[in-house]
PDB file of N, CA and C in Angstrom:
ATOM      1  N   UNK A   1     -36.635  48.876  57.015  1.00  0.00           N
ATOM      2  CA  UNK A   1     -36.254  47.505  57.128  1.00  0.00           C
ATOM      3  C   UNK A   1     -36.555  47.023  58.542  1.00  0.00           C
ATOM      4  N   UNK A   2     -37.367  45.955  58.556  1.00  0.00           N
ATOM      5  CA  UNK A   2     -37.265  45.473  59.721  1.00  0.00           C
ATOM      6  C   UNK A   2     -36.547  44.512  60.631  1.00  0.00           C
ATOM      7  N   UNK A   3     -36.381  44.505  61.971  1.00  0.00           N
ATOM      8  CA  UNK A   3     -35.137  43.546  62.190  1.00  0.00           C
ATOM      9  C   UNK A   3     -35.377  42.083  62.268  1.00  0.00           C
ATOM     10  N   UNK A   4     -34.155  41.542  61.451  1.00  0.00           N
ATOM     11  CA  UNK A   4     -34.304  39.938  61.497  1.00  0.00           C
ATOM     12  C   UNK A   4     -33.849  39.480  62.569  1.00  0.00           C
ATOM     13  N   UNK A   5     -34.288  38.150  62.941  1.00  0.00           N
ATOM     14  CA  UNK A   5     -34.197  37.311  64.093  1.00  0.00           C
ATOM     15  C   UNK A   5     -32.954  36.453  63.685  1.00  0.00           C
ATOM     16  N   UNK A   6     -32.259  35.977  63.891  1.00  0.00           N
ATOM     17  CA  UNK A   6     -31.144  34.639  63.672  1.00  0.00           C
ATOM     18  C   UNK A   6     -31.896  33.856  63.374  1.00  0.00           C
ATOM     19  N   UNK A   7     -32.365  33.230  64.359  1.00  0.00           N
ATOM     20  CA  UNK A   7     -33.444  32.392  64.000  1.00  0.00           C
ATOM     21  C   UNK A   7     -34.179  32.146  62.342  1.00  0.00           C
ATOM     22  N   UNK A   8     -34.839  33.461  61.891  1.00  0.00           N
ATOM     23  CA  UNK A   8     -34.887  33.508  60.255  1.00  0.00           C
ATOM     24  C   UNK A   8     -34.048  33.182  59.424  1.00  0.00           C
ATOM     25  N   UNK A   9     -32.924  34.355  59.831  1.00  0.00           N
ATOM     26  CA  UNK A   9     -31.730  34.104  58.975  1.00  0.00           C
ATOM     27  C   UNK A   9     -31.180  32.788  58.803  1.00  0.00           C
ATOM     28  N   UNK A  10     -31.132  31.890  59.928  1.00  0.00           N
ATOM     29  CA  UNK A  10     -30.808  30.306  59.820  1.00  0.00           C
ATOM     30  C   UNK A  10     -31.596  29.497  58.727  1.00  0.00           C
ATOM     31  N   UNK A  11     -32.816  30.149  58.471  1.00  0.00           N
ATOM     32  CA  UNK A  11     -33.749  29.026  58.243  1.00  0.00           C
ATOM     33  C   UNK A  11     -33.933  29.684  56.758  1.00  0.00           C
ATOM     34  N   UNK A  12     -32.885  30.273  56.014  1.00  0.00           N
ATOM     35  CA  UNK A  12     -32.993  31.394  54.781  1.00  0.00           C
ATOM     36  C   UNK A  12     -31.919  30.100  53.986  1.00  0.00           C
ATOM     37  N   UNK A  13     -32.259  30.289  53.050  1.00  0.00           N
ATOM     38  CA  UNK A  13     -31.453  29.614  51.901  1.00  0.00           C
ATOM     39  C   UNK A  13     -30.338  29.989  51.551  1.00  0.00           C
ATOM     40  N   UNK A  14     -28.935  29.365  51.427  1.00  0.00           N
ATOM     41  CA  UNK A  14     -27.926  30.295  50.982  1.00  0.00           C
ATOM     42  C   UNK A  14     -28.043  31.791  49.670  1.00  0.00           C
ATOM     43  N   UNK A  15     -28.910  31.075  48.775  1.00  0.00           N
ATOM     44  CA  UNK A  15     -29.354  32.428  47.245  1.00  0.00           C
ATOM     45  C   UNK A  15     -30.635  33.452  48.536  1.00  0.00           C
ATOM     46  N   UNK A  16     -31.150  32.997  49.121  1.00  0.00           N
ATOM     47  CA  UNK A  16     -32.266  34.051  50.020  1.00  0.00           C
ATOM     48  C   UNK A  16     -31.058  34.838  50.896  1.00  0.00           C
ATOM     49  N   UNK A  17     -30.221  34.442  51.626  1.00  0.00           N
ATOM     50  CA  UNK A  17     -29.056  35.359  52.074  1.00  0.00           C
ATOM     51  C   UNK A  17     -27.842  36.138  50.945  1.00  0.00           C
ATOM     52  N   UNK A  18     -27.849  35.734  50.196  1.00  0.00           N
ATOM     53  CA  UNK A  18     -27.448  36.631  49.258  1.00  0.00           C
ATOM     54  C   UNK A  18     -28.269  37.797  48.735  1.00  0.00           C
ATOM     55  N   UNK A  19     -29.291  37.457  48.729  1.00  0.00           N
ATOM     56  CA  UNK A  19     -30.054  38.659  48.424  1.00  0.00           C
ATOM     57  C   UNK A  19     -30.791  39.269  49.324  1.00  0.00           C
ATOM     58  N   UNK A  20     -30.789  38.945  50.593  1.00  0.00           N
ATOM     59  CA  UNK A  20     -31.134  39.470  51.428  1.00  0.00           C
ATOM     60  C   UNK A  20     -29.849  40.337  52.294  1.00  0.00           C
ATOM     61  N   UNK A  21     -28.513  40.073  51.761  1.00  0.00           N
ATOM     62  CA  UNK A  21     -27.439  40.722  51.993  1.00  0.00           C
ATOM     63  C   UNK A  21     -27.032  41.842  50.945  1.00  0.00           C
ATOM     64  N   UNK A  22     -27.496  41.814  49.937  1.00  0.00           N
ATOM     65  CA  UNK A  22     -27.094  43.121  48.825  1.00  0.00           C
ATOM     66  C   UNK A  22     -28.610  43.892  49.270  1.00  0.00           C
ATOM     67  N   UNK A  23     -29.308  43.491  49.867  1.00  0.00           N
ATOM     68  CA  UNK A  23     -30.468  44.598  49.898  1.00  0.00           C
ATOM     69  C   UNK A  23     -30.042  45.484  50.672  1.00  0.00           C
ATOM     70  N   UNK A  24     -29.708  44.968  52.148  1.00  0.00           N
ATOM     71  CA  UNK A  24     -29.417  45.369  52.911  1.00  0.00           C
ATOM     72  C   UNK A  24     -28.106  46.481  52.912  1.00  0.00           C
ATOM     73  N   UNK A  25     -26.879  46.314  51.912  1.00  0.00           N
ATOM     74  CA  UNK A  25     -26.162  46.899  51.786  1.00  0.00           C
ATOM     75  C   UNK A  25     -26.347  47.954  50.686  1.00  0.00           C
ATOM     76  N   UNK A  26     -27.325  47.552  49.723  1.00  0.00           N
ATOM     77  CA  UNK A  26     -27.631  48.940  49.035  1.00  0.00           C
ATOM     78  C   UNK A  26     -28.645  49.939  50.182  1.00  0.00           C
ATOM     79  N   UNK A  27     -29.401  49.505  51.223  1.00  0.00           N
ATOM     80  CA  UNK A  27     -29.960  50.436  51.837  1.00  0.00           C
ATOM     81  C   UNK A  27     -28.846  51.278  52.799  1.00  0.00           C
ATOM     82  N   UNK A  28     -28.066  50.270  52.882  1.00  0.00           N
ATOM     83  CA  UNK A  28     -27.107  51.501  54.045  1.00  0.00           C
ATOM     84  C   UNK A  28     -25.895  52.062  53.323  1.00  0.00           C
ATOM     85  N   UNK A  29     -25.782  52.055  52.209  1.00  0.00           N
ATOM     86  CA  UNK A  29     -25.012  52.908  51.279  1.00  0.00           C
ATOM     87  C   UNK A  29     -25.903  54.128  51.664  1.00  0.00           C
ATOM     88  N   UNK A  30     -27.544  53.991  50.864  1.00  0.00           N
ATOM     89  CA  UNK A  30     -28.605  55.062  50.895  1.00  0.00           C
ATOM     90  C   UNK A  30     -28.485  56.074  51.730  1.00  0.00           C
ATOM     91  N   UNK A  31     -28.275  55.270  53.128  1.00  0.00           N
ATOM     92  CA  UNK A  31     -28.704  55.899  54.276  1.00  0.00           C
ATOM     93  C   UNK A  31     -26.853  56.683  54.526  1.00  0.00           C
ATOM     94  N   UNK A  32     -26.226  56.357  54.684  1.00  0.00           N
ATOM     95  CA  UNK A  32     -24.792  57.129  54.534  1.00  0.00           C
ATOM     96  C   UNK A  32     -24.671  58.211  53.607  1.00  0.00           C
ATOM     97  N   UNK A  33     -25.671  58.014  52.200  1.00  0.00           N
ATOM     98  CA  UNK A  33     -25.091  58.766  50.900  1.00  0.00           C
ATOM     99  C   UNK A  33     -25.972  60.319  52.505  1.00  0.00           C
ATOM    100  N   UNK A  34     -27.303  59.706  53.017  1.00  0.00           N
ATOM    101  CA  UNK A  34     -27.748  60.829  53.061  1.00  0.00           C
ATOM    102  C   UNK A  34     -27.465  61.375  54.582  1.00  0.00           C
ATOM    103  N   UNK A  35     -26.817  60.916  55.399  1.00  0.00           N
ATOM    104  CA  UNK A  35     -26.016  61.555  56.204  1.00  0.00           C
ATOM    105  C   UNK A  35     -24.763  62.312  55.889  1.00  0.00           C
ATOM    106  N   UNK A  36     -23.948  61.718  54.596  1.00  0.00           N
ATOM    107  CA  UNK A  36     -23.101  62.333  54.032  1.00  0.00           C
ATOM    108  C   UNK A  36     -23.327  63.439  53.865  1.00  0.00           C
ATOM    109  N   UNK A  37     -24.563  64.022  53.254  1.00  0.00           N
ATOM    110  CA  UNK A  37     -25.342  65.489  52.504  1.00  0.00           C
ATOM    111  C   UNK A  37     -25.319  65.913  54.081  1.00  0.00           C
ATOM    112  N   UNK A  38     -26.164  65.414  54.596  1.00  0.00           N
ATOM    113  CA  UNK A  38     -26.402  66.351  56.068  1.00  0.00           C
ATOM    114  C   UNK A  38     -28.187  66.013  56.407  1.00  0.00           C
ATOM    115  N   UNK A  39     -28.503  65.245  55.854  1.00  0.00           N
ATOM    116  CA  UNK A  39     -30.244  64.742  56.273  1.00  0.00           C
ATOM    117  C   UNK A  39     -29.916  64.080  57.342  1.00  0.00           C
ATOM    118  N   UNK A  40     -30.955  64.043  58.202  1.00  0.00           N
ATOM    119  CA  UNK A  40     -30.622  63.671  59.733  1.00  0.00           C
ATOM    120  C   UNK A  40     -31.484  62.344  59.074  1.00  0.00           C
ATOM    121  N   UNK A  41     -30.916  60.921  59.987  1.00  0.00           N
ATOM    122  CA  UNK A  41     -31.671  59.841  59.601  1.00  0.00           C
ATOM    123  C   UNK A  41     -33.040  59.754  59.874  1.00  0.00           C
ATOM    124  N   UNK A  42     -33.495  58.732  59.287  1.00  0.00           N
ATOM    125  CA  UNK A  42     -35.468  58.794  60.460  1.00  0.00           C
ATOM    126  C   UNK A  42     -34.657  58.187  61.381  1.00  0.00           C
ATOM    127  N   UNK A  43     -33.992  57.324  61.801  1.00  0.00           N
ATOM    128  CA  UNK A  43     -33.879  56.563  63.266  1.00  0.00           C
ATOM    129  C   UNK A  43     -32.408  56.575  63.588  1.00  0.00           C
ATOM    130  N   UNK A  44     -31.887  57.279  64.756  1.00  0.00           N
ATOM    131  CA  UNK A  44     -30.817  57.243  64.600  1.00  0.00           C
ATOM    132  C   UNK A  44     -29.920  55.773  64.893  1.00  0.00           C
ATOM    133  N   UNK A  45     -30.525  55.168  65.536  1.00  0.00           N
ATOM    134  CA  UNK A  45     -30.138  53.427  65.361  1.00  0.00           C
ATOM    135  C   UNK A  45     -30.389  52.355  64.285  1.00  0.00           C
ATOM    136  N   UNK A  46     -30.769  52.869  62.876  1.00  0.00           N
ATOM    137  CA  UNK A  46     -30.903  52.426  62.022  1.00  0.00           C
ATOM    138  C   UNK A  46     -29.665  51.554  60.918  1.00  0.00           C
ATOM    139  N   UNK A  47     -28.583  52.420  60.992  1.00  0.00           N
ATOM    140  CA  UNK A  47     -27.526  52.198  60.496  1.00  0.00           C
ATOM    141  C   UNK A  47     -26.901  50.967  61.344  1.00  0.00           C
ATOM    142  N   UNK A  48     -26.841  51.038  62.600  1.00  0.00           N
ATOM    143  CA  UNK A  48     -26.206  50.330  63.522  1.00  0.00           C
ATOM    144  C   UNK A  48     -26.849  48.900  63.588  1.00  0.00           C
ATOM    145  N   UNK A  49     -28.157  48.846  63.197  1.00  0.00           N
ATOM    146  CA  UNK A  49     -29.124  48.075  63.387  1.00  0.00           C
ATOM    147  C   UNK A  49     -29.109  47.240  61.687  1.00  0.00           C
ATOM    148  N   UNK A  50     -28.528  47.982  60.618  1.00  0.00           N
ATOM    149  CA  UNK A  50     -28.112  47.577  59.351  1.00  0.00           C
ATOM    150  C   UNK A  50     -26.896  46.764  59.816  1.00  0.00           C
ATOM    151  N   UNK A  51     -25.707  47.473  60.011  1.00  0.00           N
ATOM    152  CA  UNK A  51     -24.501  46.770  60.391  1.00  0.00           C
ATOM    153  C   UNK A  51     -24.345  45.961  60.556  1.00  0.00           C
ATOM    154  N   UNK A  52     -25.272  45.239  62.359  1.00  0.00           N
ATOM    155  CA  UNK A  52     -25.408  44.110  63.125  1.00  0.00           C
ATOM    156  C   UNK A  52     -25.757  43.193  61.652  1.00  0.00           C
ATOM    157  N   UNK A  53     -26.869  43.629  61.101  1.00  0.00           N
ATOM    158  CA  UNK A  53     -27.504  42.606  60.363  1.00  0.00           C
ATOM    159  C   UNK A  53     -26.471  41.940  59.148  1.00  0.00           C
ATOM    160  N   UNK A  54     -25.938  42.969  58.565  1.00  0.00           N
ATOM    161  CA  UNK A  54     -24.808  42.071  57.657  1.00  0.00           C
ATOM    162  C   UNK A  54     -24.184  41.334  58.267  1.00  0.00           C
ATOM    163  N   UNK A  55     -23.444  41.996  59.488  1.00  0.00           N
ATOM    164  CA  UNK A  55     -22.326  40.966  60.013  1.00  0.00           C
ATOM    165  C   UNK A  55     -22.976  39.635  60.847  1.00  0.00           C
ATOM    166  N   UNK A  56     -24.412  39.275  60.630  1.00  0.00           N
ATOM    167  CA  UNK A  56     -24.851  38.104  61.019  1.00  0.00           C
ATOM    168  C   UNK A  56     -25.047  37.184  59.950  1.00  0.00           C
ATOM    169  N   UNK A  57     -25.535  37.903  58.382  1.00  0.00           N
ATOM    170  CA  UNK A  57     -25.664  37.208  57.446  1.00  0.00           C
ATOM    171  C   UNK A  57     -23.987  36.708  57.048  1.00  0.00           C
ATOM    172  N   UNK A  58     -22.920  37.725  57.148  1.00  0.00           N
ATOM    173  CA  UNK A  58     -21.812  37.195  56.781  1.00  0.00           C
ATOM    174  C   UNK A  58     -21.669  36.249  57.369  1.00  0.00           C
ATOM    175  N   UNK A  59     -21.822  36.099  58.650  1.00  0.00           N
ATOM    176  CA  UNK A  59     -21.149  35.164  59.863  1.00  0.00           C
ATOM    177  C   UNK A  59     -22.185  33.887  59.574  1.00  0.00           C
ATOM    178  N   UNK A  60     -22.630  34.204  58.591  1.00  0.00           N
ATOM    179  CA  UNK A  60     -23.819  32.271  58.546  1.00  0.00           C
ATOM    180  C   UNK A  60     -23.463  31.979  57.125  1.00  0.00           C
ATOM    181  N   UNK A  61     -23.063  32.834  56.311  1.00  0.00           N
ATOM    182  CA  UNK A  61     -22.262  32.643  54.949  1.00  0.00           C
ATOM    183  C   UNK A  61     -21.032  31.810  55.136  1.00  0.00           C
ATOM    184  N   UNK A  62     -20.316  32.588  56.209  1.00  0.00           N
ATOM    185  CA  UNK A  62     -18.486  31.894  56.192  1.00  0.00           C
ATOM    186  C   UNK A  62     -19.216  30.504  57.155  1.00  0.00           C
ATOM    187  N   UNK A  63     -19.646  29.927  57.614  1.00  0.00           N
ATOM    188  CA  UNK A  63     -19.894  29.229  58.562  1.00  0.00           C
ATOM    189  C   UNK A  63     -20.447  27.740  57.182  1.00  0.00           C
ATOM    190  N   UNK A  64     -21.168  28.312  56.569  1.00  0.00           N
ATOM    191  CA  UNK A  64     -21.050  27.543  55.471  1.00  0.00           C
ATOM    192  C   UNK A  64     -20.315  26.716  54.865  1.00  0.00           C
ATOM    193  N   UNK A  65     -19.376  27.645  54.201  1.00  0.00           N
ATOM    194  CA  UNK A  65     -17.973  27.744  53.629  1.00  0.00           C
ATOM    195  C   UNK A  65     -17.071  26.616  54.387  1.00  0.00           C
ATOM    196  N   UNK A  66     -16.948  27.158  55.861  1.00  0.00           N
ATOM    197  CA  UNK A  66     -16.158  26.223  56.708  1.00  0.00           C
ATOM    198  C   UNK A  66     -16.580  25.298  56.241  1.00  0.00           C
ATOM    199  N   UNK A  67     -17.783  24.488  56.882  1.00  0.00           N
ATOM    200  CA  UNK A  67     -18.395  23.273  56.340  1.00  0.00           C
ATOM    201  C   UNK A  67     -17.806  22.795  55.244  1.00  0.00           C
ATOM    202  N   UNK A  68     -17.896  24.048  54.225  1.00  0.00           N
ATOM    203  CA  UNK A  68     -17.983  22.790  52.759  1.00  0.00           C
ATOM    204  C   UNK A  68     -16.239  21.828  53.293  1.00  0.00           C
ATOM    205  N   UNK A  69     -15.623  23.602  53.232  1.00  0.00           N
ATOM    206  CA  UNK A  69     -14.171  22.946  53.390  1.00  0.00           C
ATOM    207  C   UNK A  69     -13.602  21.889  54.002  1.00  0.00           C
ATOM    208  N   UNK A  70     -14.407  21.513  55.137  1.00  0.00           N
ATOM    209  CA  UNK A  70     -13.690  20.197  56.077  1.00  0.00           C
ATOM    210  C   UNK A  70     -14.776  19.181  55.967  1.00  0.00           C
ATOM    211  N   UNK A  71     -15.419  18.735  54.942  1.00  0.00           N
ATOM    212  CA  UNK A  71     -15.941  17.670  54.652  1.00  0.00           C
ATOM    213  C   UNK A  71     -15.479  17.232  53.524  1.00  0.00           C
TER     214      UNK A  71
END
């Protein structure tokens, strides 16, 4: 996976961040199932670099939300 910019993510459709947020979280299930076993990752900043990325798509999801709510 490569890393997204904010910048992208802003300019993503609410249904393009939804699915660009379950991708992302079925890959780092993946990547946990296989640290779980004991496979060393390919990158060890990969996971961390997953993380960041949800919690930016969440944080432009709820930011939404706000919106709808106080209009």
């Amino acid at each position: 996976m490569a890393t997204i910019n904010k910048e992208d993510l802003k300019s993503m459709s609410k249904e393009d961040l939804q699915v660009k947020l379950n991708d992302i979280r079925k890959d780092l299930i993946k990547e946990n199932a296989q640290i779980a076993v004991g496979t060393t990752p390919k990158s060890s900043g990969h996971v961390k670099q997953m993380k960041k990325t949800i919690a930016r798509i969440m944080q432009l999801l709820n930011k939404e939300e706000v919106k709808k709510t106080n209009e």
